[in-house]
PDB file of N, CA and C in Angstrom:
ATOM      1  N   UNK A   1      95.158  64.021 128.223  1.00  0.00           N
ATOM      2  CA  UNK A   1      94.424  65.125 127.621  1.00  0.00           C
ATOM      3  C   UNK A   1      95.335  66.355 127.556  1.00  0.00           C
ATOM      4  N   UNK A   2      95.517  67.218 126.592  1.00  0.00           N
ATOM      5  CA  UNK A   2      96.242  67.843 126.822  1.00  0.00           C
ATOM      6  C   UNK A   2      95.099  69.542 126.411  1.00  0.00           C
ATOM      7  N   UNK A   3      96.045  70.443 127.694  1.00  0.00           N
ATOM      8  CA  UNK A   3      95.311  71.739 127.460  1.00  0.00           C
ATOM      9  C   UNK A   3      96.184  72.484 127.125  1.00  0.00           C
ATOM     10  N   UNK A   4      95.703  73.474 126.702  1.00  0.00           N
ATOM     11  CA  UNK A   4      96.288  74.934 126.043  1.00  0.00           C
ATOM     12  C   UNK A   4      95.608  75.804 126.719  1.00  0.00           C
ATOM     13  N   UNK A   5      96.693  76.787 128.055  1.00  0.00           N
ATOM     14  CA  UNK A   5      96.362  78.218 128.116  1.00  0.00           C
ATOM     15  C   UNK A   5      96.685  79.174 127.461  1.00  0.00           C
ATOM     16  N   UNK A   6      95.955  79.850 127.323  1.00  0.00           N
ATOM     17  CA  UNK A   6      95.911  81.309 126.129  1.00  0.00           C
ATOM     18  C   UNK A   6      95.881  82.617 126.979  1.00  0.00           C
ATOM     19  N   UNK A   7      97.052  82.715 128.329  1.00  0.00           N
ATOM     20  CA  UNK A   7      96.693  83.435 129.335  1.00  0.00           C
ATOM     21  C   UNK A   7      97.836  84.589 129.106  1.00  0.00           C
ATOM     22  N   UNK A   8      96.918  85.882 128.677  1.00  0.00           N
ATOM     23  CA  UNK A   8      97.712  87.104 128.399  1.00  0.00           C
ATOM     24  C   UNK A   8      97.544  87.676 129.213  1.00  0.00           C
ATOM     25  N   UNK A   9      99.319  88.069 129.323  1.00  0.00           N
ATOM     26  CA  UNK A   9     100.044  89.342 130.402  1.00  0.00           C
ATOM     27  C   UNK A   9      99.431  90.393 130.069  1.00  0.00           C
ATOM     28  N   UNK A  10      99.874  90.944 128.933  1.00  0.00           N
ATOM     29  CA  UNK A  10     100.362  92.215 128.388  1.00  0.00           C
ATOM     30  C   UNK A  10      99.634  92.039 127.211  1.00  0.00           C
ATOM     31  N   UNK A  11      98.713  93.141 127.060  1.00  0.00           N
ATOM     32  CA  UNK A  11      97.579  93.036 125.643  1.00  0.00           C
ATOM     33  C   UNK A  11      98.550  94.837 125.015  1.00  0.00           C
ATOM     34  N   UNK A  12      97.581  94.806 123.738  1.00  0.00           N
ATOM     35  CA  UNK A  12      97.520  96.207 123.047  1.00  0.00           C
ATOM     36  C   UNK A  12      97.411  97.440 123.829  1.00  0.00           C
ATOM     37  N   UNK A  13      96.211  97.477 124.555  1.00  0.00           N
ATOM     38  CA  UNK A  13      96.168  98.137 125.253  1.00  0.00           C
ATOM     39  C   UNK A  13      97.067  98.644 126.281  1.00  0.00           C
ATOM     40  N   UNK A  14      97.623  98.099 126.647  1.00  0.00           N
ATOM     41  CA  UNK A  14      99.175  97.922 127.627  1.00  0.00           C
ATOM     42  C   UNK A  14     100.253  98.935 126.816  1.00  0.00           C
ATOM     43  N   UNK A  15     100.002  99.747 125.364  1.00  0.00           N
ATOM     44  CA  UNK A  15     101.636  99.695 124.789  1.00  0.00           C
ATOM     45  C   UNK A  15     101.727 101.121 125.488  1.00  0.00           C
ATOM     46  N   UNK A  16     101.026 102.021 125.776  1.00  0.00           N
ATOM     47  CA  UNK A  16     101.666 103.532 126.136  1.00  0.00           C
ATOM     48  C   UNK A  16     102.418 102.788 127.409  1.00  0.00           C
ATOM     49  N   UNK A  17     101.924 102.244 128.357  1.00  0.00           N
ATOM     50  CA  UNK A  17     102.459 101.673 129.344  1.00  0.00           C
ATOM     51  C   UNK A  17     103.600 101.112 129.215  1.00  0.00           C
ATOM     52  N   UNK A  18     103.739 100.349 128.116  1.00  0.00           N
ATOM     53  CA  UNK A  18     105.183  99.217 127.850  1.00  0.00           C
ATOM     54  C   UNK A  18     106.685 100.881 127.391  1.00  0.00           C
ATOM     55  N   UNK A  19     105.523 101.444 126.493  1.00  0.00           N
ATOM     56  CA  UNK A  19     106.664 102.643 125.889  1.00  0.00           C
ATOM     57  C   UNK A  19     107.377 103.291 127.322  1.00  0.00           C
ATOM     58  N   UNK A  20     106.264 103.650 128.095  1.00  0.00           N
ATOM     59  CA  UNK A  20     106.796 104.567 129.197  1.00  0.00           C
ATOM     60  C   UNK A  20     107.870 104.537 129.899  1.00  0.00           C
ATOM     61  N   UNK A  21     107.475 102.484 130.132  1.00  0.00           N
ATOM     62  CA  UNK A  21     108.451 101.717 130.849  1.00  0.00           C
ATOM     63  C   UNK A  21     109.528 102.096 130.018  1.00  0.00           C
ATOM     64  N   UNK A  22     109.701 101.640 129.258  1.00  0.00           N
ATOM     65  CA  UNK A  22     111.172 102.110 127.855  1.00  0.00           C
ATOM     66  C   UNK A  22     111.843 102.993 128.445  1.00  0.00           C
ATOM     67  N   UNK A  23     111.183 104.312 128.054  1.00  0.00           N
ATOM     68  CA  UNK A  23     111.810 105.385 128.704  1.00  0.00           C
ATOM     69  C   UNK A  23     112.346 105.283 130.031  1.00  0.00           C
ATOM     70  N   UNK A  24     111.687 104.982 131.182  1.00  0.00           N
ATOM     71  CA  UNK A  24     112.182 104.894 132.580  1.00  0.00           C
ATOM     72  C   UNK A  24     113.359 103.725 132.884  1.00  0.00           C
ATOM     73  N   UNK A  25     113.614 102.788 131.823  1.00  0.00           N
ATOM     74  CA  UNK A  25     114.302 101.922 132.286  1.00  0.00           C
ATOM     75  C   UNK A  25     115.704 101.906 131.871  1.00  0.00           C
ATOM     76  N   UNK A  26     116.653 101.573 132.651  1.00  0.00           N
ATOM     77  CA  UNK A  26     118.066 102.285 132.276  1.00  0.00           C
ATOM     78  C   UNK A  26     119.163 100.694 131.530  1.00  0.00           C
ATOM     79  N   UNK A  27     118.421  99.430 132.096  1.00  0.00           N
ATOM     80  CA  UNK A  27     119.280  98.236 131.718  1.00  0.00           C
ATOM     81  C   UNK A  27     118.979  98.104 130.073  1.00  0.00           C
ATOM     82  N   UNK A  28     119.618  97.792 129.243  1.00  0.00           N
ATOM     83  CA  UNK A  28     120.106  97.610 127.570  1.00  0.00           C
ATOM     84  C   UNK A  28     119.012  96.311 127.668  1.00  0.00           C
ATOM     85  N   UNK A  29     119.211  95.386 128.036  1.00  0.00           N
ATOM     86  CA  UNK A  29     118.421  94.262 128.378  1.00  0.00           C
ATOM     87  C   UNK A  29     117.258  93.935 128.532  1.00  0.00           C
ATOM     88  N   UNK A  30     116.723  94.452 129.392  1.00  0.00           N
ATOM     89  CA  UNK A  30     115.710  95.268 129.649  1.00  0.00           C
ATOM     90  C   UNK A  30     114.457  95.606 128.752  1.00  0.00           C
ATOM     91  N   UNK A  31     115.257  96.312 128.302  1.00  0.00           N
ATOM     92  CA  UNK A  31     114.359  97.357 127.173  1.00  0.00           C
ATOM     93  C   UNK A  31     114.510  96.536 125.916  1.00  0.00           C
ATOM     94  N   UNK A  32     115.246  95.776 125.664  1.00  0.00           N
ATOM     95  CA  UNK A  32     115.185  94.465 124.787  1.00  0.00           C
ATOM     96  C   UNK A  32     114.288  93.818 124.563  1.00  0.00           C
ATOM     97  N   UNK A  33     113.851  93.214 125.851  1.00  0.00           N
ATOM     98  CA  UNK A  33     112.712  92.314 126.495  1.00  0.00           C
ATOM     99  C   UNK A  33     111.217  93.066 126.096  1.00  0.00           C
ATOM    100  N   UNK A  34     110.817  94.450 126.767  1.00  0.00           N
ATOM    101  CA  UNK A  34     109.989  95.577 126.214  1.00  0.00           C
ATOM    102  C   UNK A  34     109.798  95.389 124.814  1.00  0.00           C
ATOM    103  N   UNK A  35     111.018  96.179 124.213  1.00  0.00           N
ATOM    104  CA  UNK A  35     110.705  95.864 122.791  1.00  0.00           C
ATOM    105  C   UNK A  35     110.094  94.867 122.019  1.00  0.00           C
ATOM    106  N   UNK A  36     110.753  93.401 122.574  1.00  0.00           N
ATOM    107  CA  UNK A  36     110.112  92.359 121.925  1.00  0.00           C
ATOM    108  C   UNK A  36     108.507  92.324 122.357  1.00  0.00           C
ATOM    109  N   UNK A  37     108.488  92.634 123.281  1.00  0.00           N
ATOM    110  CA  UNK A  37     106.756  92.089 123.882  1.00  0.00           C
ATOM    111  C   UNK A  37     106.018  93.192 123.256  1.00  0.00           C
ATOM    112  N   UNK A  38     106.531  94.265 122.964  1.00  0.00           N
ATOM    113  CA  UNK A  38     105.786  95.799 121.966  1.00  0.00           C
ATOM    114  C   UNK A  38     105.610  94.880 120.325  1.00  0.00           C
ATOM    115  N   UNK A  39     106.536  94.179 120.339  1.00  0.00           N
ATOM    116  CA  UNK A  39     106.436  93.473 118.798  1.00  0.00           C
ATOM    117  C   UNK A  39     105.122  92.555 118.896  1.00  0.00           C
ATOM    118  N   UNK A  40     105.379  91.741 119.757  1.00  0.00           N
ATOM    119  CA  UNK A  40     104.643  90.391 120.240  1.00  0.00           C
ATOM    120  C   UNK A  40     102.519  91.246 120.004  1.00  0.00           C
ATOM    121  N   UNK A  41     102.500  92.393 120.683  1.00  0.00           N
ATOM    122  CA  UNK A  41     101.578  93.371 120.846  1.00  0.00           C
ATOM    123  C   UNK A  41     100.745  94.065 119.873  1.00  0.00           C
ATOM    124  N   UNK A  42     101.241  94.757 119.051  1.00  0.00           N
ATOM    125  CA  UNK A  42     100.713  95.544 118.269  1.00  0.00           C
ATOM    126  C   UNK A  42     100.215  94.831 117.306  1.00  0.00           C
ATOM    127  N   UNK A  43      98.850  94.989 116.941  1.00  0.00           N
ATOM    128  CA  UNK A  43      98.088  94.627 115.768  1.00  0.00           C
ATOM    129  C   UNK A  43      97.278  95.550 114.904  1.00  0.00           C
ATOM    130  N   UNK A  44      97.624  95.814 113.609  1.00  0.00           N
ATOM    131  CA  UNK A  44      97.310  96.812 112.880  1.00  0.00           C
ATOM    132  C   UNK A  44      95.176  96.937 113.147  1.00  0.00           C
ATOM    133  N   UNK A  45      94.500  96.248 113.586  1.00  0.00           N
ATOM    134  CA  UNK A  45      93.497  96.272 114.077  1.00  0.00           C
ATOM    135  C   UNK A  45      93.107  97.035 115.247  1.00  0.00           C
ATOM    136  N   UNK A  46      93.863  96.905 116.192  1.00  0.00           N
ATOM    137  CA  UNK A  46      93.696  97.178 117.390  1.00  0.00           C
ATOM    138  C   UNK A  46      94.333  98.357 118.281  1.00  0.00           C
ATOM    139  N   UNK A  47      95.185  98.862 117.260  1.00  0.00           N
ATOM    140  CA  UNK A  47      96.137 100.399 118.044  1.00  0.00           C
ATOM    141  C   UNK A  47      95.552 101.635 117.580  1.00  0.00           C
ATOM    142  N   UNK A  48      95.251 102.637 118.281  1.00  0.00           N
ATOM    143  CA  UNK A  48      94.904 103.275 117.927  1.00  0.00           C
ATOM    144  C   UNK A  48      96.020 104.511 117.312  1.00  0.00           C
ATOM    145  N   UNK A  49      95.451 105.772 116.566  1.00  0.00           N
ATOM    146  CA  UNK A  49      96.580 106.691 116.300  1.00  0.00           C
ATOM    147  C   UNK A  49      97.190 107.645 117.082  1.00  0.00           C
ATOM    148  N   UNK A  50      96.729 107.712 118.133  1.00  0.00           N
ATOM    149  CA  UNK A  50      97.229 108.108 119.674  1.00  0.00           C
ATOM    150  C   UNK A  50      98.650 107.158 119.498  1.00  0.00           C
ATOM    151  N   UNK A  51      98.667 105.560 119.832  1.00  0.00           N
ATOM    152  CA  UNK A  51      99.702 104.640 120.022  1.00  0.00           C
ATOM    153  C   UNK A  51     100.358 104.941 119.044  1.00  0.00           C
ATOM    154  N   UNK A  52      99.678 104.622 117.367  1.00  0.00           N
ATOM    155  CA  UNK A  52     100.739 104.898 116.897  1.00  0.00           C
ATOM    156  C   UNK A  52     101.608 106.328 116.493  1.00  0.00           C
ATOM    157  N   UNK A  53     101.570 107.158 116.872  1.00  0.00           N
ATOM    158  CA  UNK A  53     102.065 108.177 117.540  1.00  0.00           C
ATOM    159  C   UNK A  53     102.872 108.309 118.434  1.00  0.00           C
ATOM    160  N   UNK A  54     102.719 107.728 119.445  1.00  0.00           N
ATOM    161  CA  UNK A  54     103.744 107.234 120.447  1.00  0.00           C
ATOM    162  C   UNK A  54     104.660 106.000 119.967  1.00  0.00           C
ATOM    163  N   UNK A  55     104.286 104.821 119.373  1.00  0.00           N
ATOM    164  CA  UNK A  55     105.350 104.231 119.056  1.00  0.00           C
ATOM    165  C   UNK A  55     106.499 104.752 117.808  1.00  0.00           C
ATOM    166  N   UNK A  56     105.953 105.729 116.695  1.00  0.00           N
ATOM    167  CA  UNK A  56     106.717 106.083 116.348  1.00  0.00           C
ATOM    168  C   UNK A  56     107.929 107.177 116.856  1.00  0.00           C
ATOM    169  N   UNK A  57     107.351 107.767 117.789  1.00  0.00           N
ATOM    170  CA  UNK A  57     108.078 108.157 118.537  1.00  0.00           C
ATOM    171  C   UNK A  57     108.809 107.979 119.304  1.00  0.00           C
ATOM    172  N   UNK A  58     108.790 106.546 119.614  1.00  0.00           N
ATOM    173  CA  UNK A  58     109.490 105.684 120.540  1.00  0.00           C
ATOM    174  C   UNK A  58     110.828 105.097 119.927  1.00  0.00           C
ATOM    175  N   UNK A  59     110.204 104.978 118.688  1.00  0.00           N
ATOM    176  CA  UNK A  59     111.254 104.504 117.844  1.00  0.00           C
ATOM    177  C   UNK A  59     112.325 105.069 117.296  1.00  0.00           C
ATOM    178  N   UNK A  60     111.875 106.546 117.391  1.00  0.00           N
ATOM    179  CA  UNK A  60     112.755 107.586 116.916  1.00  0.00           C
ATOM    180  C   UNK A  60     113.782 107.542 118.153  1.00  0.00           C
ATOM    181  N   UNK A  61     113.417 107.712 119.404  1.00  0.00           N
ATOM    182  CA  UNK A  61     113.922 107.745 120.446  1.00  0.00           C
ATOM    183  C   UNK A  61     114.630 106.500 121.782  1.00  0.00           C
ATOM    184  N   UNK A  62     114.177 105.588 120.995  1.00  0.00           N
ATOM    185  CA  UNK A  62     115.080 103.769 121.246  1.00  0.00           C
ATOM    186  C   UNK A  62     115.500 103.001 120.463  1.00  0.00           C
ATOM    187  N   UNK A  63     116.813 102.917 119.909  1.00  0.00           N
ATOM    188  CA  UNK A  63     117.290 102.272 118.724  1.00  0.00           C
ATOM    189  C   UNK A  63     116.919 100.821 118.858  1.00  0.00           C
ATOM    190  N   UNK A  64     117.020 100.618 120.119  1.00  0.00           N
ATOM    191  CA  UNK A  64     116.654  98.983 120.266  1.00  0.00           C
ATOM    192  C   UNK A  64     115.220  98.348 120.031  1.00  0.00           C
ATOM    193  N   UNK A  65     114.022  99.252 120.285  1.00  0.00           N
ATOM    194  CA  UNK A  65     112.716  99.323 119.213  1.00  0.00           C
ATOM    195  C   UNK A  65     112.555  99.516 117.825  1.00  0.00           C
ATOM    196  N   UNK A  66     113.345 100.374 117.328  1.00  0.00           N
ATOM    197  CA  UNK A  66     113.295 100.321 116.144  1.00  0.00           C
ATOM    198  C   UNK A  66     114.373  99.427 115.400  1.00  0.00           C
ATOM    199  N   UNK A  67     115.163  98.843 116.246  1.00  0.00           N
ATOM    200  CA  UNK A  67     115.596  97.526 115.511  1.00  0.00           C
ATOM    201  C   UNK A  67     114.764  96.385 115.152  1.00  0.00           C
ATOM    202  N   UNK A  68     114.249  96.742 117.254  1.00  0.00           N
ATOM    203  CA  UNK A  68     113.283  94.736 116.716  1.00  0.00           C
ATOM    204  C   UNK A  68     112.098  95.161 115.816  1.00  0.00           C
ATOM    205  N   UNK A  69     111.272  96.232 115.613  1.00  0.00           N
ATOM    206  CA  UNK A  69     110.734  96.586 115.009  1.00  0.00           C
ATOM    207  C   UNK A  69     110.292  97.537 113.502  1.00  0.00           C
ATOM    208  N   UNK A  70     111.589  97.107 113.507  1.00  0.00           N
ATOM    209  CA  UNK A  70     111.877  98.196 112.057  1.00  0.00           C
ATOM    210  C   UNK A  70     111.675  97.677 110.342  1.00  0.00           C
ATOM    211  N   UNK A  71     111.500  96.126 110.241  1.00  0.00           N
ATOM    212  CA  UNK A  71     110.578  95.398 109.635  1.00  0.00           C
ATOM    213  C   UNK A  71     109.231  95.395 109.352  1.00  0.00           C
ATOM    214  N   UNK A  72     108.802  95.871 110.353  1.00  0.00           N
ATOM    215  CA  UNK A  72     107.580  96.510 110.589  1.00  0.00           C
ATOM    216  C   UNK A  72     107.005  97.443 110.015  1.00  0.00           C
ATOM    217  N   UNK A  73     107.446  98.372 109.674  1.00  0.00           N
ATOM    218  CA  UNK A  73     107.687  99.951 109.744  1.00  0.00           C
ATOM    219  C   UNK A  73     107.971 100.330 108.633  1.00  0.00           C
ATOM    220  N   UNK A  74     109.009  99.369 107.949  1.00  0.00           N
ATOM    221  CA  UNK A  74     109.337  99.734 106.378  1.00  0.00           C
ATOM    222  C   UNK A  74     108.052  99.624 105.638  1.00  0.00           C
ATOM    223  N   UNK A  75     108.249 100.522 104.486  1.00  0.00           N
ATOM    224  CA  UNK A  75     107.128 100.654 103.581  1.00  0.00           C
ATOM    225  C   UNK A  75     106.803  99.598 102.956  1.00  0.00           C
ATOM    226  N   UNK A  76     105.733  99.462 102.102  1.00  0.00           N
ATOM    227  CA  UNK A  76     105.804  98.345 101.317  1.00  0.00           C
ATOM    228  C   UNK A  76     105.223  98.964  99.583  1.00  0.00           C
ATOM    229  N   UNK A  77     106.241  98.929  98.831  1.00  0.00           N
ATOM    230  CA  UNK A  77     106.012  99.466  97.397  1.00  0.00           C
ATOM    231  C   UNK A  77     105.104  98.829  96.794  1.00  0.00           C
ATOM    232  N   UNK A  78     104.310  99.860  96.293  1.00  0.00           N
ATOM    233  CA  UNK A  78     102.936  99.297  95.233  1.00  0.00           C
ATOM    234  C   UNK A  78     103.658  98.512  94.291  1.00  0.00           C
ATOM    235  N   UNK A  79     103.084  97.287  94.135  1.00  0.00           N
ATOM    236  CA  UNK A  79     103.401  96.515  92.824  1.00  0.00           C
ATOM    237  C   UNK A  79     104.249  95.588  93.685  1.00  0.00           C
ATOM    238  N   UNK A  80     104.619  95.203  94.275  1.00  0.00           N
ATOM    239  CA  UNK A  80     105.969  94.750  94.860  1.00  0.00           C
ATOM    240  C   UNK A  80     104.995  93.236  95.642  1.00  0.00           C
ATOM    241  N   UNK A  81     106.119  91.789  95.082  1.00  0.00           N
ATOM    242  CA  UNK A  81     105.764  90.458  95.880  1.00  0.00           C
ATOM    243  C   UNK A  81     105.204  91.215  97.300  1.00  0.00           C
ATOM    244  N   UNK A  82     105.775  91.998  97.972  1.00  0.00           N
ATOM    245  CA  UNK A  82     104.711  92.054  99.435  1.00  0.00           C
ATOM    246  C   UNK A  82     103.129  92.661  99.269  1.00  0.00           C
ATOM    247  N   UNK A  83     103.123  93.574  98.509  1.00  0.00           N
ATOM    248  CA  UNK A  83     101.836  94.530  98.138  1.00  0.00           C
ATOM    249  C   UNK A  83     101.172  92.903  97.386  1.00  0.00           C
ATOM    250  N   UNK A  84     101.557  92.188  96.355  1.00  0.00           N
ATOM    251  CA  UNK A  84     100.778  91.702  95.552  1.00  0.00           C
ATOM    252  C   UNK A  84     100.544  90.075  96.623  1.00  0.00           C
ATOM    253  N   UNK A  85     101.308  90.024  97.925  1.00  0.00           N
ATOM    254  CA  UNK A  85     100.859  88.912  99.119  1.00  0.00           C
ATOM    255  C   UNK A  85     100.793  89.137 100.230  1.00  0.00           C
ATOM    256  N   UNK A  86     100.091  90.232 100.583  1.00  0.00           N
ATOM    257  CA  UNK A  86     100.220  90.456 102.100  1.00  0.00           C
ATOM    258  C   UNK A  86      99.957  89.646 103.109  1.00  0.00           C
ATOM    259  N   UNK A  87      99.120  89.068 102.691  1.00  0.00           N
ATOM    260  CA  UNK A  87      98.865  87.876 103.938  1.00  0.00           C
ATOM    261  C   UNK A  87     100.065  86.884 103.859  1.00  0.00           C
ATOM    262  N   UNK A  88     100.875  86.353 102.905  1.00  0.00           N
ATOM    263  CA  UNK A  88     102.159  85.510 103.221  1.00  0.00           C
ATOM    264  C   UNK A  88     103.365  86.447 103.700  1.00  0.00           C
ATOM    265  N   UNK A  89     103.640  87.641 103.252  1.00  0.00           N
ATOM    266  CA  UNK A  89     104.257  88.546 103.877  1.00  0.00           C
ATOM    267  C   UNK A  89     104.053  88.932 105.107  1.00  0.00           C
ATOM    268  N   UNK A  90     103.050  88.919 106.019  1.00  0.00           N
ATOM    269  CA  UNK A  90     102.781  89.791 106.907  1.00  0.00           C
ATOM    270  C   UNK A  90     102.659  88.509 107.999  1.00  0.00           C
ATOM    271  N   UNK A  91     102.435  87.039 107.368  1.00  0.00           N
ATOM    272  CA  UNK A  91     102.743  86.266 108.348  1.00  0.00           C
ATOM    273  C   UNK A  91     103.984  85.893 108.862  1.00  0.00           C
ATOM    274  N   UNK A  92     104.939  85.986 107.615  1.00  0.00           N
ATOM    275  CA  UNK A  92     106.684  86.230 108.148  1.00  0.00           C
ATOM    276  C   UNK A  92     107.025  87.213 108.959  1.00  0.00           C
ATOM    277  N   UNK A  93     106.201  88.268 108.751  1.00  0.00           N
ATOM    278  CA  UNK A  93     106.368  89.557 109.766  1.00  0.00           C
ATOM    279  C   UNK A  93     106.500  89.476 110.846  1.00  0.00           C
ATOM    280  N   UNK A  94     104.904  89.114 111.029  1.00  0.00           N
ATOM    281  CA  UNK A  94     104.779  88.809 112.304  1.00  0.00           C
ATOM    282  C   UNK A  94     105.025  87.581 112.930  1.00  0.00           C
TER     283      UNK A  94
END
């Protein structure tokens, strides 16, 4: 029989927390790891504009967030294959 746990660390709610960590943490590596799990995290449903506020700010202020996350972030032009498929676009995204 096989099972599947669906057992989350680190939810949405967690990101001022994950950012903070960012800031306080001094290893390159590190904050790598952060970043990715801030990616893994955020769902355009579920953040509020408080967060996103802080993550853009985060981003301004950790190149290594706004690397893994800077796909993210780019616009998406009216008229454009992403605007006219967001749902096949936004599943490569994410």
């Amino acid at each position: 029989m096989d099972t599947v746990f669906k057992l989350k660390l680190v939810e949405c709610e967690d990101l001022l927390w994950l950012l903070e960590l960012l800031n306080d943490e001094t290893s390159d590596e590190t904050k790598e790891s952060v970043a990715h799990v801030v990616r893994r995290i955020i769902r355009p449903d579920s953040i509020s504009a408080i967060e996103v506020d802080a993550l853009l700010a985060a981003v301004k202020d950790h190149e290594i967030l706004d690397r893994v996350l800077g796909d993210l972030l780019k616009p998406i032009e009216i008229g454009s294959e992403q605007a006219e498929n967001p749902g096949k676009y936004l599943k490569h995204r994410l």
